[in-house]
N, C-alpha and C. Protein backbone atom coordinates (compact mmCIF):
# COMPACT_ATOMS: atom_id res chain seq x y z
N UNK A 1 65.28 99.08 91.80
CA UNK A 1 66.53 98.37 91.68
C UNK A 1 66.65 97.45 92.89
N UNK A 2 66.94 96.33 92.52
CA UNK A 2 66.85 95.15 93.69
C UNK A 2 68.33 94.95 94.10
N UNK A 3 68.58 94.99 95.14
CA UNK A 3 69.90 95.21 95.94
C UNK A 3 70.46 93.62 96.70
N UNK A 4 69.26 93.27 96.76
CA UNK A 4 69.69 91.89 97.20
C UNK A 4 68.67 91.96 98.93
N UNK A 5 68.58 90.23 99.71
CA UNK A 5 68.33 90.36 101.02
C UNK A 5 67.13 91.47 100.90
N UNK A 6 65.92 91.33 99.77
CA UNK A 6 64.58 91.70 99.66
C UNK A 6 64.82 93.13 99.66
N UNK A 7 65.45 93.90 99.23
CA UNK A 7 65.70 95.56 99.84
C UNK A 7 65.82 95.83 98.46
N UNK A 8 65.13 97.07 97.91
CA UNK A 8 65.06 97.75 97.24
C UNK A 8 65.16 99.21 97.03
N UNK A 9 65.89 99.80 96.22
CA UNK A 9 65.82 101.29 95.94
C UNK A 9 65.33 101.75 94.79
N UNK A 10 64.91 103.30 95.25
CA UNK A 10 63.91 103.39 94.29
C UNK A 10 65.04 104.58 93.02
N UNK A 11 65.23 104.00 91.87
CA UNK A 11 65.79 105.45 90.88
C UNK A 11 65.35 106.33 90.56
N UNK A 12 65.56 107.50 91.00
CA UNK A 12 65.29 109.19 90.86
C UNK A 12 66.29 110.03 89.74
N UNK A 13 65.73 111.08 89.27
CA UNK A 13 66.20 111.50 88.35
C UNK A 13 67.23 112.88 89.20
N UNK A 14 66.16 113.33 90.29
CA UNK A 14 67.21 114.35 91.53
C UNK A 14 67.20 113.64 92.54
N UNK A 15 67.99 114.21 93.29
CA UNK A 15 68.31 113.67 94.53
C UNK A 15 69.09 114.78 95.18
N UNK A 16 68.60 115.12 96.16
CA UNK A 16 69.12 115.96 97.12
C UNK A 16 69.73 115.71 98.54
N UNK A 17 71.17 115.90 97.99
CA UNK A 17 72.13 115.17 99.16
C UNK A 17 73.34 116.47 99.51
N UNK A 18 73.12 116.69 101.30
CA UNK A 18 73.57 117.57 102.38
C UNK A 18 73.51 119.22 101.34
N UNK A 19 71.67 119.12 100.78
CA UNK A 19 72.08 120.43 100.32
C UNK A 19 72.22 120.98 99.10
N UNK A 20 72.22 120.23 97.97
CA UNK A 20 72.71 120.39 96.92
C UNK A 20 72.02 119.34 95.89
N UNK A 21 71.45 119.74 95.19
CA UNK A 21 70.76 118.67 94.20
C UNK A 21 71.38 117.84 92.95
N UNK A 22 71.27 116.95 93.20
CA UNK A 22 72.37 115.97 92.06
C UNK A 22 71.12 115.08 91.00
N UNK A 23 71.78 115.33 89.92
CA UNK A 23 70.72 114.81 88.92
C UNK A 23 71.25 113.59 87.90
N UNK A 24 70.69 113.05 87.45
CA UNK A 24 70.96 112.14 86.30
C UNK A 24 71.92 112.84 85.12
N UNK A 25 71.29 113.96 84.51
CA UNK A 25 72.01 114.32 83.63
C UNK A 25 73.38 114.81 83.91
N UNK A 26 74.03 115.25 83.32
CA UNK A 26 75.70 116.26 83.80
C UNK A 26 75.19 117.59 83.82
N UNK A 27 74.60 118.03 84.12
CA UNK A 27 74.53 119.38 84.40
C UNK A 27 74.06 119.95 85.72
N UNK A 28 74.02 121.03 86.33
CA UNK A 28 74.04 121.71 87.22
C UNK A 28 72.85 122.48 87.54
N UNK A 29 71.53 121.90 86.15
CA UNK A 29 70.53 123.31 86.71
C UNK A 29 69.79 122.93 87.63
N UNK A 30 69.48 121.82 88.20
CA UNK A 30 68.60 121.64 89.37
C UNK A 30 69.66 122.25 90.62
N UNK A 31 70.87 121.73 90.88
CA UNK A 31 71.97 122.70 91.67
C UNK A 31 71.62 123.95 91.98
N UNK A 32 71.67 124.58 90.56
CA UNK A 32 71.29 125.99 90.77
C UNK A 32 70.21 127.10 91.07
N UNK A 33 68.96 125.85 90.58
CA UNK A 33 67.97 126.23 90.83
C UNK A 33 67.73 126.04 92.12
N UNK A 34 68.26 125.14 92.74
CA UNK A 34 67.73 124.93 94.27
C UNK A 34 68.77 125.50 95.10
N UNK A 35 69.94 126.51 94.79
CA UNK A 35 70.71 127.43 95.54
C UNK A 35 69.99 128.45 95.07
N UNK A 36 69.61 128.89 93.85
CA UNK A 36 68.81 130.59 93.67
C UNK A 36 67.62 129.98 95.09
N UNK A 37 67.35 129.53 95.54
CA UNK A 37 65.71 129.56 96.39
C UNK A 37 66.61 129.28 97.73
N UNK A 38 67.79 128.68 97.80
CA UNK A 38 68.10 128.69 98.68
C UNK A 38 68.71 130.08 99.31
N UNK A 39 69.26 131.40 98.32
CA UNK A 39 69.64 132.47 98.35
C UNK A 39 68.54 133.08 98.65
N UNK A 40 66.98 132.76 98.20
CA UNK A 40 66.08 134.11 98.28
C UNK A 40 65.23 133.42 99.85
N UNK A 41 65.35 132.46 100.24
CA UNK A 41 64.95 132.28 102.02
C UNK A 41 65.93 132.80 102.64
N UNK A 42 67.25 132.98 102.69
CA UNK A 42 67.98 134.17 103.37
C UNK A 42 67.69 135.54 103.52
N UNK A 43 67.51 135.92 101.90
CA UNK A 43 67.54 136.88 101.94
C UNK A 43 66.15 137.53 102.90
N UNK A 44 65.10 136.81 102.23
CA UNK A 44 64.02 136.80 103.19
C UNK A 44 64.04 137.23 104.50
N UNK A 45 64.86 136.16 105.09
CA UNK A 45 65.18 136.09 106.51
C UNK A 45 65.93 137.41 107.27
N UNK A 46 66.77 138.41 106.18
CA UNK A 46 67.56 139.10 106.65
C UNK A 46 66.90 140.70 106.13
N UNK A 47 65.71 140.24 104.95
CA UNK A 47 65.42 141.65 104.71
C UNK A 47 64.96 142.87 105.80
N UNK A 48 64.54 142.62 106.74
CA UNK A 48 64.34 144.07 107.93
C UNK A 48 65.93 144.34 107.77
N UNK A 49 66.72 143.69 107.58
CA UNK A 49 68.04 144.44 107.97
C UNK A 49 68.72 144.94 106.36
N UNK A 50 68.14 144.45 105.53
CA UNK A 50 68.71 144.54 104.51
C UNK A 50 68.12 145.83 103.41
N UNK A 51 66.72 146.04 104.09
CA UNK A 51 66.27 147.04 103.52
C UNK A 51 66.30 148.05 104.55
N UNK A 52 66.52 148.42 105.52
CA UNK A 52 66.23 149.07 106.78
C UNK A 52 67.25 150.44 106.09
N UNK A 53 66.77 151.70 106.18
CA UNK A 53 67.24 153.12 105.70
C UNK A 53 68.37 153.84 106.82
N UNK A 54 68.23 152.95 108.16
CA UNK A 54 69.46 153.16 108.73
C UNK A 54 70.63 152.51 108.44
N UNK A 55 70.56 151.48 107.90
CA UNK A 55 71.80 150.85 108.06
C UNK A 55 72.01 151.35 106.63
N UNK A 56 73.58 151.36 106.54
CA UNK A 56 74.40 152.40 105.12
C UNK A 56 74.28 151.25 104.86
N UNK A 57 74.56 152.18 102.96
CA UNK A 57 74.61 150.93 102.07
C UNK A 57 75.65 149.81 101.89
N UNK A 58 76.35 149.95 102.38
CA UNK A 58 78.51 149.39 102.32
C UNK A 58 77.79 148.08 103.23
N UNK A 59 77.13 148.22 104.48
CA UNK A 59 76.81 147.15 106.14
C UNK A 59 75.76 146.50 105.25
N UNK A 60 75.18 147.00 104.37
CA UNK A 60 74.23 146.26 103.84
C UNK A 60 74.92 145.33 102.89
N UNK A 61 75.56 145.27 102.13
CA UNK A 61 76.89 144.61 101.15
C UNK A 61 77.11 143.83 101.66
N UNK A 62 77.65 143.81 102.89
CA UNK A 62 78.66 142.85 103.78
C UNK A 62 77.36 142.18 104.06
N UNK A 63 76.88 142.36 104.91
CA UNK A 63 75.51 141.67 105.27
C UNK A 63 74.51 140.96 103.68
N UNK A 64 75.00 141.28 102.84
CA UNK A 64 74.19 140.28 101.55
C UNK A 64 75.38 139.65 101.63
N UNK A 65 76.68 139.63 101.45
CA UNK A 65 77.80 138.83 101.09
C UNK A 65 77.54 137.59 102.08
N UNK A 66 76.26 136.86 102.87
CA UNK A 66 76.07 135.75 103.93
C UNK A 66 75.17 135.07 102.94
N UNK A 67 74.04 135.97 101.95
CA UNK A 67 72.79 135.37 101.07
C UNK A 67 74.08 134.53 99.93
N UNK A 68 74.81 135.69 99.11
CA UNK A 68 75.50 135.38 98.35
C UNK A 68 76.15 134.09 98.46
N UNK A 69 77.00 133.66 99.20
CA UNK A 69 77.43 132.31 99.55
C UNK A 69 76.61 131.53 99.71
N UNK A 70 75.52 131.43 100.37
CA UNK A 70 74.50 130.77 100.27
C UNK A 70 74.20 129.84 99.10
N UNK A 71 74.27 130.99 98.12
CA UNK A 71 74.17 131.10 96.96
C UNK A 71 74.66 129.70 95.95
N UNK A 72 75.89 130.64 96.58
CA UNK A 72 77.13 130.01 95.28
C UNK A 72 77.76 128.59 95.87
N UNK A 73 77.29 127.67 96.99
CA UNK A 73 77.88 126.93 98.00
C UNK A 73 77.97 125.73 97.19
N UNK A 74 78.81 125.27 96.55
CA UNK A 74 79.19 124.08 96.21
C UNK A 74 79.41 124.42 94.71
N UNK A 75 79.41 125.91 94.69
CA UNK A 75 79.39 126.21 92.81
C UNK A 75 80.86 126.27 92.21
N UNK A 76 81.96 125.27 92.93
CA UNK A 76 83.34 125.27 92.50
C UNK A 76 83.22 124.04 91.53
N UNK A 77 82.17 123.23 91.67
CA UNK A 77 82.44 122.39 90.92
C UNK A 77 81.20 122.04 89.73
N UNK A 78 80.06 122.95 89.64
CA UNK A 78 79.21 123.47 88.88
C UNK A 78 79.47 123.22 87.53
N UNK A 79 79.65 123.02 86.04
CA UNK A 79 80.05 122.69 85.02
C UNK A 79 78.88 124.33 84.63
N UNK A 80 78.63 125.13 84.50
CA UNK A 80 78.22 126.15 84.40
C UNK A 80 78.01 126.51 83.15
N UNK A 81 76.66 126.59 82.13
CA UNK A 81 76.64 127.44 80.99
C UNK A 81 76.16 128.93 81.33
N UNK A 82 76.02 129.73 80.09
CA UNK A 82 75.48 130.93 79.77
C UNK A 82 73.97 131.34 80.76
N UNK A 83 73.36 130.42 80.65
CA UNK A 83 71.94 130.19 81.23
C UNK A 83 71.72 130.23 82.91
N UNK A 84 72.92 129.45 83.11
CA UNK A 84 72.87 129.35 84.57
C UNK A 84 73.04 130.63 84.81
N UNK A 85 74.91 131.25 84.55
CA UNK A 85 75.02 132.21 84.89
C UNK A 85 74.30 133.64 84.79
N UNK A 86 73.43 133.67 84.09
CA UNK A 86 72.21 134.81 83.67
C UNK A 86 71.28 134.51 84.67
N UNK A 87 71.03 133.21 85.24
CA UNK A 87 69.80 133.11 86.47
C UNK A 87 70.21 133.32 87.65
N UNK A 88 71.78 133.33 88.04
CA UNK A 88 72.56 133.76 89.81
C UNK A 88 72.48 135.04 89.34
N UNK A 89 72.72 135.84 88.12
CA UNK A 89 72.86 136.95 87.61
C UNK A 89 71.67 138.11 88.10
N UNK A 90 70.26 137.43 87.45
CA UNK A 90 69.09 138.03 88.15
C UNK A 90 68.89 137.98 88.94
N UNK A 91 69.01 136.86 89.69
CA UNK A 91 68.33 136.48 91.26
C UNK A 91 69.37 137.84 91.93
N UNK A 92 70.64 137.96 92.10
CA UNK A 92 71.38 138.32 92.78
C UNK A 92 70.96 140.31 92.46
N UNK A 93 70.32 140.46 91.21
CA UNK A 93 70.46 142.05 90.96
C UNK A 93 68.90 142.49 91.44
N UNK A 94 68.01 141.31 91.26
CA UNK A 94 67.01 141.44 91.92
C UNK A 94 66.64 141.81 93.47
N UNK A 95 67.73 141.00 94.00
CA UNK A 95 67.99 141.20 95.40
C UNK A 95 68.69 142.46 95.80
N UNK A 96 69.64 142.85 94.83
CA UNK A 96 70.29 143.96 95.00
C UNK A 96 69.48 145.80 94.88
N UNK A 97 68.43 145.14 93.95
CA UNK A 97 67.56 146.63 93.48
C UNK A 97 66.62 146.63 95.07
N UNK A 98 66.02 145.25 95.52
CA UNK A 98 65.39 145.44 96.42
C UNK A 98 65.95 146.39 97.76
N UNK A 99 67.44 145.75 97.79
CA UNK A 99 68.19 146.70 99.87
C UNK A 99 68.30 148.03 98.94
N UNK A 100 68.39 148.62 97.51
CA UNK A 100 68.54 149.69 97.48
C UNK A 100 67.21 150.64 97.27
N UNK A 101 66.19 149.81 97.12
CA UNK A 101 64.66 150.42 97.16
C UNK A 101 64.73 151.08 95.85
N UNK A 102 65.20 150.33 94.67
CA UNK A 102 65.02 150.69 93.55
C UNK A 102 64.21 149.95 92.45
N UNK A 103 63.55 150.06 91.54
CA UNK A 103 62.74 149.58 91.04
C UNK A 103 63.43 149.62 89.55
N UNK A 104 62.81 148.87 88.74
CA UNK A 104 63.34 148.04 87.75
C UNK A 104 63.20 149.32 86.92
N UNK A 105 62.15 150.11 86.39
CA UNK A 105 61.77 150.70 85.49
C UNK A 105 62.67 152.30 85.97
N UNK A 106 63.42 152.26 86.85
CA UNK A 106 64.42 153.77 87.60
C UNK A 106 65.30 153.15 86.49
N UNK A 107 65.77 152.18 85.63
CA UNK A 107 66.13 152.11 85.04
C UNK A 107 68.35 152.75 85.33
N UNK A 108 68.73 151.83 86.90
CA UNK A 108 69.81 152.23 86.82
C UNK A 108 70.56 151.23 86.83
N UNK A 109 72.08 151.72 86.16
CA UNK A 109 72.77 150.29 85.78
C UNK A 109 73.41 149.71 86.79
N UNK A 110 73.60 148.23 86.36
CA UNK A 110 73.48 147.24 87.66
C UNK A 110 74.73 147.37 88.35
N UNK A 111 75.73 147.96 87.57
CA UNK A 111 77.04 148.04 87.79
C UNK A 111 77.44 148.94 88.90
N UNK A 112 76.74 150.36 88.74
CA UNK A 112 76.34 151.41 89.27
C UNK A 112 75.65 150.94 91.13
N UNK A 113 74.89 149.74 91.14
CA UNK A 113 74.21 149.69 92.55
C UNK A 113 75.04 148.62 92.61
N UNK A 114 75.92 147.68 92.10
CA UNK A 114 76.70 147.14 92.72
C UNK A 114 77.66 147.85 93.81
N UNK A 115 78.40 148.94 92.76
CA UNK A 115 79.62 149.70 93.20
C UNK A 115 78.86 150.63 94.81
N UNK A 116 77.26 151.15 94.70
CA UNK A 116 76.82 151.63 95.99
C UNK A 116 77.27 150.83 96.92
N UNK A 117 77.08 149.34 96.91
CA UNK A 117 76.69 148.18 98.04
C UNK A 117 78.05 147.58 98.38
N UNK A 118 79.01 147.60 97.39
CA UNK A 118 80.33 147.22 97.60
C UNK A 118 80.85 146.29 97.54
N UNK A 119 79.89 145.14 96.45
CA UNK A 119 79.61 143.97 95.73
C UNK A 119 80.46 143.98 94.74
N UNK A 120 80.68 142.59 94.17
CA UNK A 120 81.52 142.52 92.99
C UNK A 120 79.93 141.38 91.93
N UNK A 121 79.95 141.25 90.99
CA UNK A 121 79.30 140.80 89.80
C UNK A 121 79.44 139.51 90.44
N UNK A 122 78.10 138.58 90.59
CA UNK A 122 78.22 137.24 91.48
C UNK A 122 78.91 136.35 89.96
N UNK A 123 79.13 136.74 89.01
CA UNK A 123 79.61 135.73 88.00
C UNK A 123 80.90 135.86 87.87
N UNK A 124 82.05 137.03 88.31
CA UNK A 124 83.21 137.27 88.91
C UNK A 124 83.28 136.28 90.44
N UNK A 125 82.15 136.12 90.97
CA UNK A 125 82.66 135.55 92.13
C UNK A 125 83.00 133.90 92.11
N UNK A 126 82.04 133.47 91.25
CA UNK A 126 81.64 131.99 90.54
C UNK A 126 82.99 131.80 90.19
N UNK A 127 83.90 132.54 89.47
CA UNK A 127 84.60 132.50 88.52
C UNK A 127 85.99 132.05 89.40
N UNK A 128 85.72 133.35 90.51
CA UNK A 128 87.02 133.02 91.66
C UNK A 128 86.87 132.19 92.39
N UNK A 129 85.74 131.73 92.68
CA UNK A 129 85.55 130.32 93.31
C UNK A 129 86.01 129.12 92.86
N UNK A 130 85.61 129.18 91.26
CA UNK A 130 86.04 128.07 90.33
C UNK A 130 87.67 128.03 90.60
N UNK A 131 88.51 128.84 90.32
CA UNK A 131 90.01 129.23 89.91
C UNK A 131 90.60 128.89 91.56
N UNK A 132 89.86 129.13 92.60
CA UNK A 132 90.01 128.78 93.57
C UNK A 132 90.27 127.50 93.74
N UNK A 133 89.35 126.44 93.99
CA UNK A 133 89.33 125.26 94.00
C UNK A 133 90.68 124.96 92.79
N UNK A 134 90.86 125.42 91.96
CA UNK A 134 91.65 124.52 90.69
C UNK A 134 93.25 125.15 91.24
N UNK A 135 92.90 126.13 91.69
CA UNK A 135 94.49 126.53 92.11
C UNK A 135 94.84 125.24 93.49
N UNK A 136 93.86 125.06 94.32
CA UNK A 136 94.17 123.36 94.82
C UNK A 136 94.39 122.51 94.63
N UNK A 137 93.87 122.18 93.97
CA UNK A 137 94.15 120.83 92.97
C UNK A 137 95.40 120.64 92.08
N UNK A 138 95.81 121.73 91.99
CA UNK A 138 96.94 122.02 91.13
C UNK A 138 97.75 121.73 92.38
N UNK A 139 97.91 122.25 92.92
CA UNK A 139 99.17 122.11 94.98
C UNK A 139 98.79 121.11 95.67
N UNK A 140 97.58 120.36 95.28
CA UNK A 140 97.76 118.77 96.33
C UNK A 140 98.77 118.12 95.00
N UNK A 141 99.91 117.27 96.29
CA UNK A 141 100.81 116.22 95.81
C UNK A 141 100.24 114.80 95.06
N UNK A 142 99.34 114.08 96.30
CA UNK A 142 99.24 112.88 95.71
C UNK A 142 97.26 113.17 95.22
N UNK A 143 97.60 113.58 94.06
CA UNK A 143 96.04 113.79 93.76
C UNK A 143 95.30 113.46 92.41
N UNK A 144 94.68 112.43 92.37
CA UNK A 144 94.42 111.86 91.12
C UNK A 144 94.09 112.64 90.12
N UNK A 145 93.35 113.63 90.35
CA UNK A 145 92.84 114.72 89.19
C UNK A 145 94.33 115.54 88.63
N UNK A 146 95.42 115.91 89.34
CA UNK A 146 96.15 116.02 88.82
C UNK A 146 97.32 115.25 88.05
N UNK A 147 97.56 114.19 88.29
CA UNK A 147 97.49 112.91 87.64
C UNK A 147 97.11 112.49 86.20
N UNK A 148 95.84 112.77 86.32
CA UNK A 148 94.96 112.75 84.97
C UNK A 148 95.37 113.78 84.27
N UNK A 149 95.56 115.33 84.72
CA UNK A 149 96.12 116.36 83.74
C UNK A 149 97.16 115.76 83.46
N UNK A 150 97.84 115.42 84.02
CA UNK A 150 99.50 115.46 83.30
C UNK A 150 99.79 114.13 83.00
N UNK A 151 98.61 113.41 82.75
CA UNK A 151 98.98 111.99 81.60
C UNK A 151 98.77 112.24 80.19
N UNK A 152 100.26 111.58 80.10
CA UNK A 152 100.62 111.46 78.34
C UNK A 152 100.14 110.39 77.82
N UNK A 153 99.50 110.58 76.71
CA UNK A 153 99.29 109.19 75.82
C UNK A 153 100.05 109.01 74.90
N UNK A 154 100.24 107.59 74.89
CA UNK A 154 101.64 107.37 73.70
C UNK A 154 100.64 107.73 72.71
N UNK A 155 101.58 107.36 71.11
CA UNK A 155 100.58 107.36 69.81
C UNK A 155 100.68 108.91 69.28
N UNK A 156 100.19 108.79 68.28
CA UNK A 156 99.57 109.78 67.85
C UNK A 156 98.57 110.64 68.44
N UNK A 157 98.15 111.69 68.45
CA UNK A 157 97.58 112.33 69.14
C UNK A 157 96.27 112.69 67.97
N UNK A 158 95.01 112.76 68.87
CA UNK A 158 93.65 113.39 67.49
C UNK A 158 93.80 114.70 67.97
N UNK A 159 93.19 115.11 66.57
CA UNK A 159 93.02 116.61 65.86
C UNK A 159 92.13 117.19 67.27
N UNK A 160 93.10 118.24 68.27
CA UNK A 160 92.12 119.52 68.41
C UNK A 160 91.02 119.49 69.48
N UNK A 161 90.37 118.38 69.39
CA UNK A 161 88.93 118.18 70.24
C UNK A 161 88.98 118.20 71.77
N UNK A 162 90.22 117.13 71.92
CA UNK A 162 89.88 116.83 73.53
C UNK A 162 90.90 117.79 74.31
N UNK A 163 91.20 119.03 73.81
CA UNK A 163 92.09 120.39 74.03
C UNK A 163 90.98 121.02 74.28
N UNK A 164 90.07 121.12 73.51
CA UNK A 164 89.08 122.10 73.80
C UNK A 164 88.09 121.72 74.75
N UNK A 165 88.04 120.50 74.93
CA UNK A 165 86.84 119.90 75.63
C UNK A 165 87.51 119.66 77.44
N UNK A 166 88.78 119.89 77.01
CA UNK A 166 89.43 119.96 78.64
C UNK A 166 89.53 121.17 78.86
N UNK A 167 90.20 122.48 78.28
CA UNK A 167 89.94 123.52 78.33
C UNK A 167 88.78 124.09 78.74
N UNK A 168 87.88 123.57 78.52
CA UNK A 168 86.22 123.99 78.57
C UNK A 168 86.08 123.61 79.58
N UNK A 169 86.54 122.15 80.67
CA UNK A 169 85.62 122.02 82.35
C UNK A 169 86.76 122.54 82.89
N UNK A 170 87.75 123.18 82.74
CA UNK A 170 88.93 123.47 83.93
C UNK A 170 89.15 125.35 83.79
């Protein structure tokens, strides 16, 4: 793309800016994919402490709750399907079977080594993150996005669609 004054840029389909991968399409999976890797070099970084048989399981919780954010860091504004949330889902229980030195085929439920570690379901956390941010947006005064919710269109109104389709990103 020619910019003018001989300078050119080049168009990419990602682009990774302060952290966070932004793509051509509307969706979020390069985002997510490059926070799951950004969650498992933490964890990396912290496993002597995270697997270590002295430290209780509760210090170990708190101490993943640093990977976790990691994690989820910019996921307030994520447009999020089924898919995504099933891949923070594994990454995060994967990590979780590891500080408890449990193996996949012990066959115990995930709910169960959450409640050991003192974790909540990282797709509950996504969720309060999301509701987070929107409970802001809702309490800033001069704020265009709220603005946009609460514009009326004269006319007639169409059948149904764009109820559900706003319902669906908020």
């Amino acid at each position: 793309m020619d910019i003018g004054a001989s300078e050119k840029l080049e168009l990419v389909d990602h682009f990774c800016y302060l952290g966070d991968m932004l793509s051509v399409d509307e969706d979020a999976d390069a985002a997510v994919e490059a926070r799951i890797r950004t969650g498992w070099n933490k964890f990396r970084q912290l496993v002597p402490l995270l697997t270590n048989k002295d430290v209780s399981l509760i210090m170990r919780g708190r101490l993943y709750s640093s990977v976790r954010s990691s994690m989820l860091h910019g996921s307030e504004t994520w447009p999020v399907r089924k898919e995504m949330r099933w891949h923070l889902q594994r990454a995060e229980m994967r990590m979780v079977r590891w500080m408890c030195g449990i193996k996949l085929k012990d066959r115990f439920p995930s709910k169960e080594l959450r409640e050991r570690l003192g974790i909540d379901d990282i797709a509950l956390v996504l969720q309060q993150n999301r509701l987070r941010l929107y409970g802001h947006v809702l309490r800033k005064d001069d704020d265009w996005v709220k603005k946009c919710m609460e514009y009326e269109v004269e006319g007639p109104r169409p059948r149904g669609i764009m109820i559900i389709i706003i319902k669906r990103f908020v």
